[in-house]
C-alpha atoms as a PDB file:
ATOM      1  CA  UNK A   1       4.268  -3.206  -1.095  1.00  0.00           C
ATOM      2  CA  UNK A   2       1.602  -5.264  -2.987  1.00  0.00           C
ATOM      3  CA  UNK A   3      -0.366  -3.623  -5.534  1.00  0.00           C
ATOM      4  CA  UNK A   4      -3.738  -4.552  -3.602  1.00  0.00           C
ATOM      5  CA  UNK A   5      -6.512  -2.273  -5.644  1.00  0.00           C
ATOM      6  CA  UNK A   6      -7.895  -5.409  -7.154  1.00  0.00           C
ATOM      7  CA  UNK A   7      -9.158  -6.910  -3.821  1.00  0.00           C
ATOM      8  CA  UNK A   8      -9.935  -3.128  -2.525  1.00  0.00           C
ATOM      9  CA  UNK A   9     -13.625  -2.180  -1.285  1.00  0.00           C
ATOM     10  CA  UNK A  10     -14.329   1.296  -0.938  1.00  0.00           C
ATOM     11  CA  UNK A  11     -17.349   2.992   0.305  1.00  0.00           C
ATOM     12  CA  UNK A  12     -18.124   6.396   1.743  1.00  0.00           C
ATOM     13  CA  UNK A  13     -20.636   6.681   4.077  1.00  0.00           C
ATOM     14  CA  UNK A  14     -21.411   9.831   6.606  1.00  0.00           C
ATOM     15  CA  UNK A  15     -17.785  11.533   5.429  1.00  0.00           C
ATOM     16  CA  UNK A  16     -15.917   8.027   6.155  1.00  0.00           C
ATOM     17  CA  UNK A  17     -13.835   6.897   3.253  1.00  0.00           C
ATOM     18  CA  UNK A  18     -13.863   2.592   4.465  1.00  0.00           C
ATOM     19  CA  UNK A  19     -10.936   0.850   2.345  1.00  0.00           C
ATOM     20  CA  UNK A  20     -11.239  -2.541   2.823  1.00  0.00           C
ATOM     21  CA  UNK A  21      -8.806  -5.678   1.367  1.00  0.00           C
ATOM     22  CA  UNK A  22     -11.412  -8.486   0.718  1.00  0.00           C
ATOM     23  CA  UNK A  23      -9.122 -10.849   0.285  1.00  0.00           C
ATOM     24  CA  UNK A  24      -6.869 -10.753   3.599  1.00  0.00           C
ATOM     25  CA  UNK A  25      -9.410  -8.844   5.957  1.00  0.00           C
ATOM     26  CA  UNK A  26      -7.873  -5.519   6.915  1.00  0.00           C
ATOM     27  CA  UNK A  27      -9.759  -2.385   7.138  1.00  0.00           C
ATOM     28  CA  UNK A  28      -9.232   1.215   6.984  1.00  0.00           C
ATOM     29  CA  UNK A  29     -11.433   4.226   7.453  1.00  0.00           C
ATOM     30  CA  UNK A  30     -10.233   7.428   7.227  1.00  0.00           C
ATOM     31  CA  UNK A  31     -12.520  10.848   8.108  1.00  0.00           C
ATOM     32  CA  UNK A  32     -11.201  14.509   8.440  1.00  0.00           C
ATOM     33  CA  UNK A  33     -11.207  16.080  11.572  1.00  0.00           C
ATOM     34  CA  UNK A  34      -9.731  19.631  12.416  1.00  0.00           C
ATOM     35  CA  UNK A  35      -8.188  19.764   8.696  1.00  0.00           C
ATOM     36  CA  UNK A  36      -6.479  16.128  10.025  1.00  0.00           C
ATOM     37  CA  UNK A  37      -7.255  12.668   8.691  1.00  0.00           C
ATOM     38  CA  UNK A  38      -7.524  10.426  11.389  1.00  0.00           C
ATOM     39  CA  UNK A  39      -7.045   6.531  10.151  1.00  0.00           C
ATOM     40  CA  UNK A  40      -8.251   3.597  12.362  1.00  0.00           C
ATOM     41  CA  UNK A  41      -7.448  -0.041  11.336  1.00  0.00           C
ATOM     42  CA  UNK A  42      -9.287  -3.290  12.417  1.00  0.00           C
ATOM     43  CA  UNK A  43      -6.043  -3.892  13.334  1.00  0.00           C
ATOM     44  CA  UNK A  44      -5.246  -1.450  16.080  1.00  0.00           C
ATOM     45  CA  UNK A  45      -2.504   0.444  14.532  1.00  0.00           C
ATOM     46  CA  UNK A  46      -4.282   4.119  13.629  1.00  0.00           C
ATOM     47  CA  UNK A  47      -2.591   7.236  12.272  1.00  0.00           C
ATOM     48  CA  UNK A  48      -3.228  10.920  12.130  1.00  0.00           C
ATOM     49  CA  UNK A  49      -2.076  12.634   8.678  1.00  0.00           C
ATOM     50  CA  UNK A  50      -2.095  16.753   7.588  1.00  0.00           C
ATOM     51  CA  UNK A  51      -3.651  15.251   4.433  1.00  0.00           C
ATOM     52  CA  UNK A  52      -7.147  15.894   2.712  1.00  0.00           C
ATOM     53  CA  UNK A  53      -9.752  12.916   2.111  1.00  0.00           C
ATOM     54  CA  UNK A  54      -8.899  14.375  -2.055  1.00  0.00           C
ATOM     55  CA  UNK A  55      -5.149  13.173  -1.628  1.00  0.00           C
ATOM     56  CA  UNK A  56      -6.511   9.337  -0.965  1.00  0.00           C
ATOM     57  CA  UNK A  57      -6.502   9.675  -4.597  1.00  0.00           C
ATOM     58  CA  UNK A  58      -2.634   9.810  -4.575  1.00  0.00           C
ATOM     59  CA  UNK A  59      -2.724   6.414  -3.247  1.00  0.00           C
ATOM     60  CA  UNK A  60      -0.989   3.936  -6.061  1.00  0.00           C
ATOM     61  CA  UNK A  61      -2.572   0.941  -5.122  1.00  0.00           C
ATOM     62  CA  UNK A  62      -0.849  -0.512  -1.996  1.00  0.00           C
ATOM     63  CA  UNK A  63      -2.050   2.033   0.751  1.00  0.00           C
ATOM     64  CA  UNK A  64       1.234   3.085   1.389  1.00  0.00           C
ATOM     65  CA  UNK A  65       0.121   7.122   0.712  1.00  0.00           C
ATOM     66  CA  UNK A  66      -2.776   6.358   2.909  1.00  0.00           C
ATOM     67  CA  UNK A  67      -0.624   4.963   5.672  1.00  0.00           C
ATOM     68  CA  UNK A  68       2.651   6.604   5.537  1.00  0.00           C
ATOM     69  CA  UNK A  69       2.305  10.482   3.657  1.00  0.00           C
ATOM     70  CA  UNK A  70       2.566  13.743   5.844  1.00  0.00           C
ATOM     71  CA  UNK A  71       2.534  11.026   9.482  1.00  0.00           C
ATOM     72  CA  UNK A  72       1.638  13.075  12.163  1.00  0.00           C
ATOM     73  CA  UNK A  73       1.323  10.985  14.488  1.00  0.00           C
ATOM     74  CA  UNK A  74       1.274   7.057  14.832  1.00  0.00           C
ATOM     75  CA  UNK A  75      -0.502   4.778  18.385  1.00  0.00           C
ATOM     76  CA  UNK A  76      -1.336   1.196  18.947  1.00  0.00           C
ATOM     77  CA  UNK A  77      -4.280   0.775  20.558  1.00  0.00           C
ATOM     78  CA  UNK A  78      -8.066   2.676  21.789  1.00  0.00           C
ATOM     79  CA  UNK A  79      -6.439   4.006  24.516  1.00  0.00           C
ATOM     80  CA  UNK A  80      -3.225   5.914  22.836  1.00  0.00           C
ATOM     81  CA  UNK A  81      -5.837   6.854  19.686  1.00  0.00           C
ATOM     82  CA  UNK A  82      -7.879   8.658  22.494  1.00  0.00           C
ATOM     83  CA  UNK A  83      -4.784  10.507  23.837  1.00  0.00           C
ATOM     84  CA  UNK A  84      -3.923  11.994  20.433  1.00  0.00           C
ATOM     85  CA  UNK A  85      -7.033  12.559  18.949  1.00  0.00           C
ATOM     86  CA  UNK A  86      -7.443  15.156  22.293  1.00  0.00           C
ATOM     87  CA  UNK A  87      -3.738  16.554  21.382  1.00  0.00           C
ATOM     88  CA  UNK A  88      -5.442  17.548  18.110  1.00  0.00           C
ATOM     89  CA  UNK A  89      -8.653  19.132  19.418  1.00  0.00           C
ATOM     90  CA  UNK A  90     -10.956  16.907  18.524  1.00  0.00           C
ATOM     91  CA  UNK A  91     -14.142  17.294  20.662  1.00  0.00           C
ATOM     92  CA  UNK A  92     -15.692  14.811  22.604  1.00  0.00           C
ATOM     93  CA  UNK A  93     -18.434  13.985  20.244  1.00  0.00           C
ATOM     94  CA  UNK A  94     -15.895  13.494  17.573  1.00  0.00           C
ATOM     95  CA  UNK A  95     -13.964  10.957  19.414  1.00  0.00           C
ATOM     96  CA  UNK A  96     -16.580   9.116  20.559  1.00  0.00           C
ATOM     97  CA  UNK A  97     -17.567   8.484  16.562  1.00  0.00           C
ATOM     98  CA  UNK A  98     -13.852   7.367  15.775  1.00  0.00           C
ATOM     99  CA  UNK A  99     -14.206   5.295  19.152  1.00  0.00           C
ATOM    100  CA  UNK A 100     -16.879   3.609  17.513  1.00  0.00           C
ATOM    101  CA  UNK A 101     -16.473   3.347  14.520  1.00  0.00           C
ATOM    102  CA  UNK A 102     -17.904   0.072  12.437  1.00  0.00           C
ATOM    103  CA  UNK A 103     -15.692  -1.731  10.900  1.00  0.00           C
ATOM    104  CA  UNK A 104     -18.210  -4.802  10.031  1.00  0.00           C
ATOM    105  CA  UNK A 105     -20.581  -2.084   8.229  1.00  0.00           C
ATOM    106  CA  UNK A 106     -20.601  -4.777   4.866  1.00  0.00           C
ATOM    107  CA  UNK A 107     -24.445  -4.358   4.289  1.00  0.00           C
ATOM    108  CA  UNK A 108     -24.733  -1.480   1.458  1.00  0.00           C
ATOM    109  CA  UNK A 109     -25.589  -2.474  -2.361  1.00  0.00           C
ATOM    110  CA  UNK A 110     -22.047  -0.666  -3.631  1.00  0.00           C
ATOM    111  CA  UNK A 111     -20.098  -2.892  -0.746  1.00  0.00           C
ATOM    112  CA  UNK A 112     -22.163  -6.112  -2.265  1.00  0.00           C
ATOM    113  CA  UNK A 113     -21.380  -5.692  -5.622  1.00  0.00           C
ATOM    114  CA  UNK A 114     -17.723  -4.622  -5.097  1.00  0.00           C
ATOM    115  CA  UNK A 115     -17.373  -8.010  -3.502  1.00  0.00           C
ATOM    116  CA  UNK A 116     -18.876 -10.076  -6.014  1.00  0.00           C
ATOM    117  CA  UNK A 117     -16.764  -8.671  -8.736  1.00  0.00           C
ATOM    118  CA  UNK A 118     -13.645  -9.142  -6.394  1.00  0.00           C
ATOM    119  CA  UNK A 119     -14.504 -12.853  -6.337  1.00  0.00           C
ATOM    120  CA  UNK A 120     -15.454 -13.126  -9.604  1.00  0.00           C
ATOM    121  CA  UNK A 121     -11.702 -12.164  -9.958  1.00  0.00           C
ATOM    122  CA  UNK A 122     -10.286 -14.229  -7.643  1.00  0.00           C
ATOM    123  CA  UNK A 123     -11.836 -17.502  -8.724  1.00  0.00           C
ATOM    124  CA  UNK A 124     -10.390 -16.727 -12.435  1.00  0.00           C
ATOM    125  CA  UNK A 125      -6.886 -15.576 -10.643  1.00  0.00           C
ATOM    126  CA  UNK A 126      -7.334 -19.645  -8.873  1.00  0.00           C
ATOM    127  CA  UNK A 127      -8.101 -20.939 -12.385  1.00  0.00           C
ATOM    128  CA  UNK A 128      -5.578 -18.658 -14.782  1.00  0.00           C
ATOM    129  CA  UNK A 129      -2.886 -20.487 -11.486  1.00  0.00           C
ATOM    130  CA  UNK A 130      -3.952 -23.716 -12.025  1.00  0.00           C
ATOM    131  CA  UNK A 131      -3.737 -23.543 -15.770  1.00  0.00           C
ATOM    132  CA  UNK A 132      -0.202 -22.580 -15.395  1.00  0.00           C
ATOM    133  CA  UNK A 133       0.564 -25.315 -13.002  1.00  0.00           C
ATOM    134  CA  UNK A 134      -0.800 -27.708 -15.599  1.00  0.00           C
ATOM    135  CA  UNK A 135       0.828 -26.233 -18.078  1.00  0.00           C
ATOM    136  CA  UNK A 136       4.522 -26.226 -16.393  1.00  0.00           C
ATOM    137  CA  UNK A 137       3.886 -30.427 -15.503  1.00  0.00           C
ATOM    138  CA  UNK A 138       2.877 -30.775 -19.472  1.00  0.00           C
ATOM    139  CA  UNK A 139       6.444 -28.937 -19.894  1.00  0.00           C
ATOM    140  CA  UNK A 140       8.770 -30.815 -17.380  1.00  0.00           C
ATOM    141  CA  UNK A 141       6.500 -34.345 -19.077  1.00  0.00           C
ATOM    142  CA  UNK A 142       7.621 -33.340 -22.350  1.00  0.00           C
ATOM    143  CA  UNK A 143      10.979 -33.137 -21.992  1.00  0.00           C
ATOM    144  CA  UNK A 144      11.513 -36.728 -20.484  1.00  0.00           C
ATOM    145  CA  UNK A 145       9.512 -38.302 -23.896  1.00  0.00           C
ATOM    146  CA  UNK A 146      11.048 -38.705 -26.842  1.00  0.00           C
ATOM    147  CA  UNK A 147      10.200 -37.818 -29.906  1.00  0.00           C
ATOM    148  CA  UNK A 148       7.844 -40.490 -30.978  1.00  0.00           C
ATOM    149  CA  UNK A 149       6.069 -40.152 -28.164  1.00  0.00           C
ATOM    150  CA  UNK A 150       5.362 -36.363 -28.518  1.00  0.00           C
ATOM    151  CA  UNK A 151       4.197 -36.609 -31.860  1.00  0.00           C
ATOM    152  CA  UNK A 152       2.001 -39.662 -30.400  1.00  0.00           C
ATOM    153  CA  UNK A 153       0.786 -37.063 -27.562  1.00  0.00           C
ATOM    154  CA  UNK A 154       0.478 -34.332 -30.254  1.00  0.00           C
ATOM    155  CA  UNK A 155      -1.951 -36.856 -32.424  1.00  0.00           C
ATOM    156  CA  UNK A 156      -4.070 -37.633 -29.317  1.00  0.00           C
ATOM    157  CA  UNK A 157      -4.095 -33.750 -28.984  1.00  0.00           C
ATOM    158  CA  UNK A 158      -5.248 -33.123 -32.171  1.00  0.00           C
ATOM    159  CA  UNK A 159      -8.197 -36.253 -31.737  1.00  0.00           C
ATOM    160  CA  UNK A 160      -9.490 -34.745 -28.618  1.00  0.00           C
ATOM    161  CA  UNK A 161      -9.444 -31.571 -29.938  1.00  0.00           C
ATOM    162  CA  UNK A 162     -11.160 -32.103 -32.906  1.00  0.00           C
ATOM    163  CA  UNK A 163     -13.793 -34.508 -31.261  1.00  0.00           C
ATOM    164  CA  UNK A 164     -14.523 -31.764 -28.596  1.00  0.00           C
ATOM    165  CA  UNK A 165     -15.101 -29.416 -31.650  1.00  0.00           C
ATOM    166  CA  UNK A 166     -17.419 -31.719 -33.273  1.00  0.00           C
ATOM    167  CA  UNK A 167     -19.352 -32.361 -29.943  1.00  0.00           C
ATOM    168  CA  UNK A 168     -19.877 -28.429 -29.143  1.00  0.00           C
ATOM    169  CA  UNK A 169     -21.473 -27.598 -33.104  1.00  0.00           C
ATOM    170  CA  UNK A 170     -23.776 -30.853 -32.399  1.00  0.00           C
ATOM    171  CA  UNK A 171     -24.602 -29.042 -29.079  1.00  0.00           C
ATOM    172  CA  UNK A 172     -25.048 -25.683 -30.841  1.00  0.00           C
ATOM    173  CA  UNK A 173     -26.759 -26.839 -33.973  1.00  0.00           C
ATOM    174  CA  UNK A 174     -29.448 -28.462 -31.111  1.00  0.00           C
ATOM    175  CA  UNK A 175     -30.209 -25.123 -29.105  1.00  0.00           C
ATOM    176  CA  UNK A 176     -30.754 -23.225 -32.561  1.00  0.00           C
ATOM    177  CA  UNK A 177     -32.660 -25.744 -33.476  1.00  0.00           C
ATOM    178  CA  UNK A 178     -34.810 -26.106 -29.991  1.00  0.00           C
ATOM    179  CA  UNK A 179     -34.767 -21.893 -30.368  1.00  0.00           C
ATOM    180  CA  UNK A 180     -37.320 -22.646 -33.781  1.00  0.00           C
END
């Protein structure tokens, strides 16, 4: 599985441990009950584990600990969660708060800043793909030119370059000298 800690939320609020992938959507909350995790997707698909909220720790990036380690039990759906959360003695109030849990809860200043840094990192993951993309046409152009004509492109490389240096110390020089 993907490696998927770089578009992972986490916050912990009221013993709930809410994993969320920003970039594709899915949720996951997990809370101990009974000495048993109980996971419940935005996705309908929930789990019971004979894990500890410590061992999320164990996770190595892709949820697959979180989802797969020490299964206990695995049900599709409100109605089969309800069933098995009663085969492990949970009580009635305790079902009822996995029953409703939030999944939309995105309002605290830890979930906030999590995302902003998330799409901080996408946006440079968009421009670090472009650049590459750019960089394999410059490639597949190169190698239909000859060799006059790269060392023509490398000379107009080497003008631009060296204009566009010039251009940014005028630009500096100006601020320091605005700055007096």
């Amino acid at each position: 599985m993907e490696n998927i800690k770089q578009y992972e939320i986490k916050t912990v609020v009221d013993g709930w441990t809410r994993l969320e992938n920003y970039r594709d959507g899915y949720v996951i909350a997990i809370k101990e009950f009974q000495g048993v995790c109980v996971n419940i997707t935005n996705f309908s698909c929930h789990s019971l584990h004979n894990y500890s909220i410590a061992d999320l720790d164990s996770d190595s990036g892709d949820w697959s600990y979180i989802c797969d380690e020490k299964l206990l039990e695995q049900v599709d759906g409100e109605e089969a969660l309800r069933k098995v959360l009663v085969k492990y003695h949970l009580t009635e109030e305790e079902i009822a708060e996995v029953l409703s849990f939030d999944f939309d809860d995105k309002y605290s200043e830890s979930y906030n800043l999590q995302a902003e840094q998330i799409r901080q990192y996408m946006e440079s993951e968009r421009k670090r793909k472009s650049w590459e993309a750019e960089i394999q046409e410059t490639k597949e152009a190169l190698a239909e030119l000859s060799t006059a004509e790269i060392n023509e492109c490398l000379e107009l490389v080497h003008m631009t370059f060296e204009k566009s240096k010039e251009l940014i110390f005028e630009e500096l020089a100006k601020r320091e000298k605005n700055k007096k």
